[in-house]
N, C-alpha and C. Protein backbone atom coordinates (compact mmCIF):
# COMPACT_ATOMS: atom_id res chain seq x y z
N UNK A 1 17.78 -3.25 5.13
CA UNK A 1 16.36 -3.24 5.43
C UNK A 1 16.09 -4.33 6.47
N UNK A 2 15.68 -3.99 7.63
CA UNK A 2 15.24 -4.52 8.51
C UNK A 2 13.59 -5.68 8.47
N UNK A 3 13.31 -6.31 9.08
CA UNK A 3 11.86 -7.20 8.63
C UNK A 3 11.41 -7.84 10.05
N UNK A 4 10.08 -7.81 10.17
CA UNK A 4 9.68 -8.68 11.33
C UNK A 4 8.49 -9.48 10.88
N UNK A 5 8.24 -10.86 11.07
CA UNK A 5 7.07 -11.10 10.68
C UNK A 5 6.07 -11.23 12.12
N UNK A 6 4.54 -10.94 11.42
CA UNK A 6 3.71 -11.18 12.68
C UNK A 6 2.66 -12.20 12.10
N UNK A 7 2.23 -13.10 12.24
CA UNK A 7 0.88 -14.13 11.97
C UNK A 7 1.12 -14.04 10.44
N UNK A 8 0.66 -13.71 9.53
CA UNK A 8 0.81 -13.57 8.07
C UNK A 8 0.98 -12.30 7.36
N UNK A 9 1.89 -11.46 8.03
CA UNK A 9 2.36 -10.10 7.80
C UNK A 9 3.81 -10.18 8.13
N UNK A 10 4.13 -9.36 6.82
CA UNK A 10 5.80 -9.25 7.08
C UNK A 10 5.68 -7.78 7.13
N UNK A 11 6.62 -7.07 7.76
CA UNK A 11 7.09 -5.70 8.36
C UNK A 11 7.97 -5.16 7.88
N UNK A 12 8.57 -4.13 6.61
CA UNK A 12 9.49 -3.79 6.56
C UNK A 12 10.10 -2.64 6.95
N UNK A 13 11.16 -2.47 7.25
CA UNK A 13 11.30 -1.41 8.07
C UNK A 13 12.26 -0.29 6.73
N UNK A 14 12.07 0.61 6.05
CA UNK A 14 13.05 1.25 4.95
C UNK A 14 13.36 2.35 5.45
N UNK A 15 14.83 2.63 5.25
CA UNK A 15 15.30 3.61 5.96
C UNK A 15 16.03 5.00 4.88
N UNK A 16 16.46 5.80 5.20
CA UNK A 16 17.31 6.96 4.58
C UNK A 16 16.09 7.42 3.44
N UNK A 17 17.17 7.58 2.62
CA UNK A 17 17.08 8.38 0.86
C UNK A 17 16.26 7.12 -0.17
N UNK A 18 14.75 7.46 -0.49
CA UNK A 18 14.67 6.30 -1.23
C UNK A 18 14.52 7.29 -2.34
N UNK A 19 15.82 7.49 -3.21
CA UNK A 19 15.87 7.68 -4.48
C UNK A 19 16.53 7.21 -5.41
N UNK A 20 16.94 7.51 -6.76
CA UNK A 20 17.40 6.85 -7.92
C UNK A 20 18.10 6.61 -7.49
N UNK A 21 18.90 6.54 -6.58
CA UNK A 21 20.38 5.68 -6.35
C UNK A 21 20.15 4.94 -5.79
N UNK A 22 19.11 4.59 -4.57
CA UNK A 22 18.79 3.15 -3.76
C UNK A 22 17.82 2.31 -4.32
N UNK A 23 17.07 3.14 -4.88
CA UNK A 23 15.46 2.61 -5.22
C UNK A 23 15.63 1.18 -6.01
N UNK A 24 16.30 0.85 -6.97
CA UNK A 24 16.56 -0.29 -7.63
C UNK A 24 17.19 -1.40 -6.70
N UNK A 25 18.16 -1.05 -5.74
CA UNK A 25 18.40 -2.30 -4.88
C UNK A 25 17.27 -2.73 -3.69
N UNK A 26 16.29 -1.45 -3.68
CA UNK A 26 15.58 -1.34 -2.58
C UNK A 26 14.37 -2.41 -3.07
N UNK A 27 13.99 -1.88 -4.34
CA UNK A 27 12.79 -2.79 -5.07
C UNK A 27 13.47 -3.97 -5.01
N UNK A 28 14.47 -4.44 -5.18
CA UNK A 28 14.98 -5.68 -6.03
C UNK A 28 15.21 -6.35 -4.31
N UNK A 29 15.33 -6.01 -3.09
CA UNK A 29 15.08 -6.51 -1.72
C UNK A 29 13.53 -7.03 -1.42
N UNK A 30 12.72 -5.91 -2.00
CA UNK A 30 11.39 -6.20 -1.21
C UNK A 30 11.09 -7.10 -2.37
N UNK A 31 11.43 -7.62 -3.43
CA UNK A 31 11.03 -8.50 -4.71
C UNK A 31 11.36 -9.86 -4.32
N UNK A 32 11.90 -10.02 -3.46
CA UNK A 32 12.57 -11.34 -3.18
C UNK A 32 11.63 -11.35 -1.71
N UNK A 33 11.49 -10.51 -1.49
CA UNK A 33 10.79 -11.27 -0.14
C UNK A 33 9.60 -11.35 -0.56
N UNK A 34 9.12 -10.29 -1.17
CA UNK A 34 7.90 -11.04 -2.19
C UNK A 34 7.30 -12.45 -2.33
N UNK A 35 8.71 -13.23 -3.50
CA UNK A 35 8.90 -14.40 -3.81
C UNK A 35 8.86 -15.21 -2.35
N UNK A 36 9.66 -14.68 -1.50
CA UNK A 36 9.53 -15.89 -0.25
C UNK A 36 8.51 -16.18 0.66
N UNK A 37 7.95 -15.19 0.90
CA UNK A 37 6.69 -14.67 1.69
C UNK A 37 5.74 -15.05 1.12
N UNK A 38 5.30 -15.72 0.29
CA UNK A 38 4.18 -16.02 -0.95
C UNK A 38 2.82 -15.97 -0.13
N UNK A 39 2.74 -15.73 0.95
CA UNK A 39 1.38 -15.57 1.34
C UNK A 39 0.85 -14.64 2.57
N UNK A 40 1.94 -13.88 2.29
CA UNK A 40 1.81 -12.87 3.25
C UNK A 40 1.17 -11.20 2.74
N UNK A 41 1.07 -10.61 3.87
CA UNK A 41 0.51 -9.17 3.28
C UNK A 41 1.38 -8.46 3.47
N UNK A 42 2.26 -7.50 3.26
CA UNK A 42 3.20 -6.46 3.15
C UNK A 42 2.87 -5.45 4.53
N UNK A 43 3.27 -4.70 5.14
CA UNK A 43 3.71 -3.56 5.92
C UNK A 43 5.13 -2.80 5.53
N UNK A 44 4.62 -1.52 5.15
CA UNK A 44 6.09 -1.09 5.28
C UNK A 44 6.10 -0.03 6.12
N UNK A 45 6.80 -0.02 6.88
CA UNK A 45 7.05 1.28 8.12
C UNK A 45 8.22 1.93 7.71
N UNK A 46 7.54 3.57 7.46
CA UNK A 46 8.23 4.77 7.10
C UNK A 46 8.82 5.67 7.82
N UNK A 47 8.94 5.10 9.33
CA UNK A 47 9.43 6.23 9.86
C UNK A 47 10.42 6.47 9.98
N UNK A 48 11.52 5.96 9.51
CA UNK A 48 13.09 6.17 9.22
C UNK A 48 13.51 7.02 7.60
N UNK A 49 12.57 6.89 6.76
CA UNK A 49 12.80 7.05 5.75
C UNK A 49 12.54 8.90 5.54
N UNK A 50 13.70 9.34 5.34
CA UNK A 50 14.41 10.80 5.10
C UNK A 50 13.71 11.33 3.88
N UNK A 51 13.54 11.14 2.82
CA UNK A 51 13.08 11.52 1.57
C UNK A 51 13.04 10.76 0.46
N UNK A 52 12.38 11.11 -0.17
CA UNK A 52 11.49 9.75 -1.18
C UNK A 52 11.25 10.51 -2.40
N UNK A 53 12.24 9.96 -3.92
CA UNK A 53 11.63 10.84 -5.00
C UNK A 53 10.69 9.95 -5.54
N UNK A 54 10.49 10.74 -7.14
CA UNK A 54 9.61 9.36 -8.13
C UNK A 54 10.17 8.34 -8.29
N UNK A 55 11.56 7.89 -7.85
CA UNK A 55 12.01 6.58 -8.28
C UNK A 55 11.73 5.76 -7.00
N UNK A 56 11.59 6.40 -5.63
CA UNK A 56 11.09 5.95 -4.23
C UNK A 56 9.81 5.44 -4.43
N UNK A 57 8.69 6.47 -5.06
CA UNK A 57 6.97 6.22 -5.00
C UNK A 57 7.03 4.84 -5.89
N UNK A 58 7.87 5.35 -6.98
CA UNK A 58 7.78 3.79 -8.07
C UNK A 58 7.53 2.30 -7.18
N UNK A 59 8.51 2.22 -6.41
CA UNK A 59 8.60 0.98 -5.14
C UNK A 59 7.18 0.65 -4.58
N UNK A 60 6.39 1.49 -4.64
CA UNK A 60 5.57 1.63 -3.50
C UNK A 60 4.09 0.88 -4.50
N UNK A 61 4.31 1.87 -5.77
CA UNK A 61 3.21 1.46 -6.90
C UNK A 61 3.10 -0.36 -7.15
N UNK A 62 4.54 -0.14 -7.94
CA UNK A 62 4.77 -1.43 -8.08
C UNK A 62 4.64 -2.78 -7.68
N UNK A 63 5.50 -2.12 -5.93
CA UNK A 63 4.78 -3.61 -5.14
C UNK A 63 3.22 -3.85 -4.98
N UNK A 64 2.51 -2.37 -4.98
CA UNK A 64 1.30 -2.83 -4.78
C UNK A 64 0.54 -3.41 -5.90
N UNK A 65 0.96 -3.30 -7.31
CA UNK A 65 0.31 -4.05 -8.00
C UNK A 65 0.72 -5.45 -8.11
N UNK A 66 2.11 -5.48 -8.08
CA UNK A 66 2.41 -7.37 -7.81
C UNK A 66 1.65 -7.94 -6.72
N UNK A 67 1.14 -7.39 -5.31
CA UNK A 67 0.55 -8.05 -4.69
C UNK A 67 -0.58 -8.12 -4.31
N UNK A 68 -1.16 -7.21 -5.44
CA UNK A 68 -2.44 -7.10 -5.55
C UNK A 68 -3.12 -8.41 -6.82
N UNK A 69 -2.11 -8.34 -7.23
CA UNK A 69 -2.22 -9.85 -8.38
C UNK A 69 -1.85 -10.86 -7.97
N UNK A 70 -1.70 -11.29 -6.85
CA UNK A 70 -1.96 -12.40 -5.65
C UNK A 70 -2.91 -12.16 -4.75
N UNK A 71 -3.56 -11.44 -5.12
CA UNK A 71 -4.55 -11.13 -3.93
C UNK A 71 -4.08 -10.74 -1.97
N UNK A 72 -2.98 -9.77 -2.14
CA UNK A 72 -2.15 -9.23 -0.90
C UNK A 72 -2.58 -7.95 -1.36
N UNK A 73 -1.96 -7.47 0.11
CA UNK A 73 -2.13 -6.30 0.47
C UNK A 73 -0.76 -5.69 0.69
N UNK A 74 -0.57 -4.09 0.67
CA UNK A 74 0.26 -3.52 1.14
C UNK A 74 0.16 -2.42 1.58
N UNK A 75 0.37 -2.03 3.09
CA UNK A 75 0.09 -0.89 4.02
C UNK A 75 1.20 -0.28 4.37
N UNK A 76 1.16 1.14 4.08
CA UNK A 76 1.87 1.97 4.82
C UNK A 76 1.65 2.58 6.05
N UNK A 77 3.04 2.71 7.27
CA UNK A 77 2.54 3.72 8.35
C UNK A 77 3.58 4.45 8.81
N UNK A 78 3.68 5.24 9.76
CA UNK A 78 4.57 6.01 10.22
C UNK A 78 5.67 6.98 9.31
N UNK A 79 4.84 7.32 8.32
CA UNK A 79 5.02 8.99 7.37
C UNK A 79 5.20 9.42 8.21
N UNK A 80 6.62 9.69 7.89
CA UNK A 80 6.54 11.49 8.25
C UNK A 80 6.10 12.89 7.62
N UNK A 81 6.00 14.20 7.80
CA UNK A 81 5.21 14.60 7.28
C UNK A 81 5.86 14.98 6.06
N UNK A 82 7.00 14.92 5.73
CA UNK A 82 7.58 15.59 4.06
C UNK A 82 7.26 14.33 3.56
N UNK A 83 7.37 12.89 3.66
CA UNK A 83 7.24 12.08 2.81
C UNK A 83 5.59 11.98 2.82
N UNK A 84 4.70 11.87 3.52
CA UNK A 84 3.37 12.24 3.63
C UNK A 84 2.91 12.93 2.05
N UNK A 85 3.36 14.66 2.54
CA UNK A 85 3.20 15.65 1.62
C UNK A 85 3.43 15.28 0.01
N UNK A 86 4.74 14.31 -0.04
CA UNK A 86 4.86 14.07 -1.65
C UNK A 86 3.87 13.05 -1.78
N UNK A 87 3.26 12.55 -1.33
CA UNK A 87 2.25 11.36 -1.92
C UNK A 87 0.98 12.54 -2.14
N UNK A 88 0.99 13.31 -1.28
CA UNK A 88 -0.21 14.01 -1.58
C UNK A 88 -0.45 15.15 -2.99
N UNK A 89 0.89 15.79 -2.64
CA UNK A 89 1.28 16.36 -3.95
C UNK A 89 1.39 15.81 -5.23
N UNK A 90 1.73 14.54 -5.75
CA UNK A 90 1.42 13.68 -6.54
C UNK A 90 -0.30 12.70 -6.88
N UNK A 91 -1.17 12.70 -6.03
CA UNK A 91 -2.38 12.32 -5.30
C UNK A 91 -2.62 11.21 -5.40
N UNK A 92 -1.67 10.15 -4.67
CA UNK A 92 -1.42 8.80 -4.56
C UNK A 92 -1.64 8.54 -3.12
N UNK A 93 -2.61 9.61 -2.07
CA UNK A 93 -3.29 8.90 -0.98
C UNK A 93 -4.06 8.16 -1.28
N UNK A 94 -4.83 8.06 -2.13
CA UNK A 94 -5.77 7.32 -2.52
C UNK A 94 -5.55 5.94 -2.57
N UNK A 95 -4.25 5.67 -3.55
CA UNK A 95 -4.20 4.49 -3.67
C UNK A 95 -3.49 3.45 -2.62
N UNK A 96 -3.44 3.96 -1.65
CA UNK A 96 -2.44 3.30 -0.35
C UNK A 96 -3.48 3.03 1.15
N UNK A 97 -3.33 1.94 1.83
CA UNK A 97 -3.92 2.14 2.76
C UNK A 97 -2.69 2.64 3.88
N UNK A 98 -2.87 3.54 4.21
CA UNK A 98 -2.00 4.51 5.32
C UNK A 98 -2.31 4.71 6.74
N UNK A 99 -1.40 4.25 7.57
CA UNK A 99 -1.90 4.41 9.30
C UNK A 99 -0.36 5.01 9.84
N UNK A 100 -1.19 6.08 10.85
CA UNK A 100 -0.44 6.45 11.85
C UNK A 100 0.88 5.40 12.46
N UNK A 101 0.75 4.66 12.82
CA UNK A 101 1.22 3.67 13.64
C UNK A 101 1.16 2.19 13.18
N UNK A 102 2.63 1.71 13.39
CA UNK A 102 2.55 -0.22 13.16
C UNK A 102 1.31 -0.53 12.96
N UNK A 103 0.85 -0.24 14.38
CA UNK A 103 -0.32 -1.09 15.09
C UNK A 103 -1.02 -1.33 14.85
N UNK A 104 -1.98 0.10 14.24
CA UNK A 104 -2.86 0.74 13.52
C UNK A 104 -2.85 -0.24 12.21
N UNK A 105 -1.66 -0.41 11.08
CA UNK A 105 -1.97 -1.36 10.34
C UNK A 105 -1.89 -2.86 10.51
N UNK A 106 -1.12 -3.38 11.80
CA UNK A 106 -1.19 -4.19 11.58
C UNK A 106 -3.32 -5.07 12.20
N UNK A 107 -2.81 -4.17 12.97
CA UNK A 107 -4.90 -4.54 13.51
C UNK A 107 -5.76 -4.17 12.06
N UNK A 108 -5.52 -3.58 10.69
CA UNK A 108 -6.31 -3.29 9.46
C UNK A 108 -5.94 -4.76 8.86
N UNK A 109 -5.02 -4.95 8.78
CA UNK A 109 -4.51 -6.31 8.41
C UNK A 109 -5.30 -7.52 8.87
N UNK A 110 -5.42 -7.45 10.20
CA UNK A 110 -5.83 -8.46 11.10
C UNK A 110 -7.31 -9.22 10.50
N UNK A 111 -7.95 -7.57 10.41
CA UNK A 111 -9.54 -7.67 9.94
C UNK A 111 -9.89 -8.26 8.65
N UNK A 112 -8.84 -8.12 7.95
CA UNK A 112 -8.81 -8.51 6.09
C UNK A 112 -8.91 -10.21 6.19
């Protein structure tokens, strides 16, 4: 997993298959940067990422409630459209703030 930070945003970049076979080393990556980042807001950029089961979305829940109990944020962008579709099919747009583009979240970020 790739990372960039910008002003008080870290960037992650997740790539391939996020399912039961990655998803636990994948959480247990973004958990530690968590811990290091202690005051940052999350980005994760999806546009590498191939397919995503329930053990993938789990990642996504999760972090957002740990950093929502620090008072952070965590934005998704650059879905593609099958990983898109399973958040919708499940109806967990709701709970995500989602942008087209980096940019797009990192300027939502900016405003917070």
């Amino acid at each position: 997993m790739e990372s960039k930070k910008i002003d008080t945003t870290l960037i992650l970049y997740l790539k391939g298959r996020l399912d039961a076979y990655l998803s636990k080393t994948v959480e247990k990556e973004i958990n530690e940067f968590i811990n290091i980042e202690t005051s940052c807001n999350f980005i994760f950029n999806l546009k590498d990422v191939e397919y995503l089961s329930s053990s993938g979305l789990r990642i996504f829940v999760s972090t957002t409630r740990i950093l929502k109990e620090n008072k952070r944020i965590l934005v998704l962008c650059n879905m593609n459209k099958a990983v898109h579709n399973i958040f919708r099919i499940v109806e967990l747009l709701d709970m995500f703030n989602i942008f087209n583009t980096e940019k797009e979240a990192i300027d939502f970020l900016r405003k917070k």
